[in-house]
Protein backbone atom coordinates (compact mmCIF):
# COMPACT_ATOMS: atom_id res chain seq x y z
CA UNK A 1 152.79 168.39 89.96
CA UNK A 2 149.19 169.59 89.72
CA UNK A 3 147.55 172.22 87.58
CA UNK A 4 144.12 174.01 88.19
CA UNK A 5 142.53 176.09 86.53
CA UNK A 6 140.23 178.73 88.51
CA UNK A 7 137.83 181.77 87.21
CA UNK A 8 136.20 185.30 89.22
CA UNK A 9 134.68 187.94 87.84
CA UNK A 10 135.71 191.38 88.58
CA UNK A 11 133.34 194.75 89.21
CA UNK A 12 133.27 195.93 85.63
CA UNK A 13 134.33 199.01 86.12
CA UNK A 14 137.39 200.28 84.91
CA UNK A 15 138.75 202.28 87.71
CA UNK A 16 138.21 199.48 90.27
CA UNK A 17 139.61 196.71 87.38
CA UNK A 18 142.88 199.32 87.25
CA UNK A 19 143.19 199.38 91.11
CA UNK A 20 143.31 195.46 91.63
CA UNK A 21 145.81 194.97 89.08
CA UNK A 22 148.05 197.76 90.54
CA UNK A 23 147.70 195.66 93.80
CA UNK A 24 148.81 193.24 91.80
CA UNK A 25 152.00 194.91 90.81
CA UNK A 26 153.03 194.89 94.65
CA UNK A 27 151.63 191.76 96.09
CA UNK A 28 153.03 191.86 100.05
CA UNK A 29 155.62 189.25 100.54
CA UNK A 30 153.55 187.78 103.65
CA UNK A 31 150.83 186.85 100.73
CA UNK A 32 153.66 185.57 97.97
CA UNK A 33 155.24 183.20 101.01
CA UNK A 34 151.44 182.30 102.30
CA UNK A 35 150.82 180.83 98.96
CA UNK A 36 154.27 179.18 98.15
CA UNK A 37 154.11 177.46 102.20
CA UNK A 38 150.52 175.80 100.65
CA UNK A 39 152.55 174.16 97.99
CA UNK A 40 151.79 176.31 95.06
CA UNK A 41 155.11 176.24 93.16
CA UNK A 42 153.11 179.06 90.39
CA UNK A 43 150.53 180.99 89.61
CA UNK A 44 149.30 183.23 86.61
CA UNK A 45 146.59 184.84 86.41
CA UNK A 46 144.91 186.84 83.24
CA UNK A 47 142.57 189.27 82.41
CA UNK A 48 139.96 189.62 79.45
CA UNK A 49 137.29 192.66 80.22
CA UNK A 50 136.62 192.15 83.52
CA UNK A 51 136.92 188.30 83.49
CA UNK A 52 140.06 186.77 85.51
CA UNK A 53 141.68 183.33 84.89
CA UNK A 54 144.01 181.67 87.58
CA UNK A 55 146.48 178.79 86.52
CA UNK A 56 148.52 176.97 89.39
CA UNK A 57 150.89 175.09 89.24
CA UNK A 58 151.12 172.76 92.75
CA UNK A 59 153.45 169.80 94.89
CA UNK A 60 151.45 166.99 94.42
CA UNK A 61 150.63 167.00 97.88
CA UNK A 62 148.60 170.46 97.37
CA UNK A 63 145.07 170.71 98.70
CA UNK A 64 142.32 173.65 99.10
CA UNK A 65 141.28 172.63 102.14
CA UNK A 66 144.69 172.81 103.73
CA UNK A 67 145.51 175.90 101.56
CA UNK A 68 142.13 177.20 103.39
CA UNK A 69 142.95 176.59 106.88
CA UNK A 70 146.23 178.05 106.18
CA UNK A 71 144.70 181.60 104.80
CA UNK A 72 141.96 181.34 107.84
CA UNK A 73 144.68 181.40 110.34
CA UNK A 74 146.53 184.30 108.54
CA UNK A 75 145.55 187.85 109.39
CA UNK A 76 147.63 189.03 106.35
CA UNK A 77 145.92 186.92 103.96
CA UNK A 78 142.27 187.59 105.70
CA UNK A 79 142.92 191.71 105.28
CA UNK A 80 144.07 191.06 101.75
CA UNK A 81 140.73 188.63 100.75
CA UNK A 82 138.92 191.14 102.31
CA UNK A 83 140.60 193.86 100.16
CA UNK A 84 140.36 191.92 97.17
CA UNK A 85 136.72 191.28 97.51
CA UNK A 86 136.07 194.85 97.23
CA UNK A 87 136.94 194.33 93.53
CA UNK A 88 135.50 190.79 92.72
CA UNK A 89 132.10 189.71 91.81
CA UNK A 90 131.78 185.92 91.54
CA UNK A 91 130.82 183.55 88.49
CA UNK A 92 126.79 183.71 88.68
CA UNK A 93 126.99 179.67 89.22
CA UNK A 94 129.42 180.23 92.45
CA UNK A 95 128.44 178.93 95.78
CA UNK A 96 127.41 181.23 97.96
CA UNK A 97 130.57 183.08 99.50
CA UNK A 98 132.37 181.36 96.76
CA UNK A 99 134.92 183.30 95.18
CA UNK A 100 137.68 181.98 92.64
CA UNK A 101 135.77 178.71 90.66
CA UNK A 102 137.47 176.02 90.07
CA UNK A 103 137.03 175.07 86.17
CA UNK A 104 136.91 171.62 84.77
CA UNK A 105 139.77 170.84 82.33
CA UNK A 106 137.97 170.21 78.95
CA UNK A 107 140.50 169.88 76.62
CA UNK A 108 144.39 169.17 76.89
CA UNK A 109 146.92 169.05 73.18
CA UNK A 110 149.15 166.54 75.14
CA UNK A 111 146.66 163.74 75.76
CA UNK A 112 145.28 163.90 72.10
C-alpha cells in the first residue's frame, strides 16, 4: 500500500464551496469505479475555508500516469474534471494546468 497526500484550492466563495461538496454527496458511480479500477483502494478528502486536502490510500502498483491515461480515455471522468474545475483554483506554485498538488510527506509519528 501507498499513501499520498494531495492539496487544491477552491473559489472562495461560499456558494460555489457549498455546490462542490453537494457534488460530493452524490459522486456518479462511473467516477467511484474509475478511481477504484486505477488502484485507489481510498480516498478522503477535507476541507478548511476554501483549502482541500486529498489522502489516498493505493495497490502498490498505483501510478498517476496510468491513473491519467485512464481518466483521458473516460468521457465520464473528463465531464466531471471539467465540472469540478468550475469550482477549483490551484495552489499558486501549481504547474500550469495543474490541479490537485501532490504534497511532500514531512513528518510521520510511526517512523519517529
Amino acid at each position: 500500500m501507498k499513501q499520498y497526500c494531495l492539496g487544491v484550492d477552491l473559489v472562495d466563495d461560499p456558494v460555489m464551496i457549498a455546490e462542490y461538496e453537494d457534488y460530493h454527496t452524490r459522486v456518479h458511480p462511473d467516477i467511484q469505479k474509475s478511481i477504484t479500477d486505477a488502484g485507489i483502494t481510498r480516498m478522503d478528502i477535507f476541507r478548511s475555508g476554501n483549502r482541500l486536502f486529498m489522502i489516498m490510500e493505493t495497490e502498490d502498483d498505483f501510478s498517476f500516469e496510468n491513473k491519467a491515461q485512464m481518466d483521458a480515455a473516460n468521457p465520464k471522468v473528463q465531464e466531471w474534471e471539467q465540472l469540478m474545475w468550475k469550482y477549483q483554483q490551484a495552489f499558486p506554485l501549481a504547474k500550469p494546468g495543474e490541479k490537485w498538488v501532490l504534497m511532500d510527506q514531512i513528518f510521520a509519528l510511526k517512523e519517529q
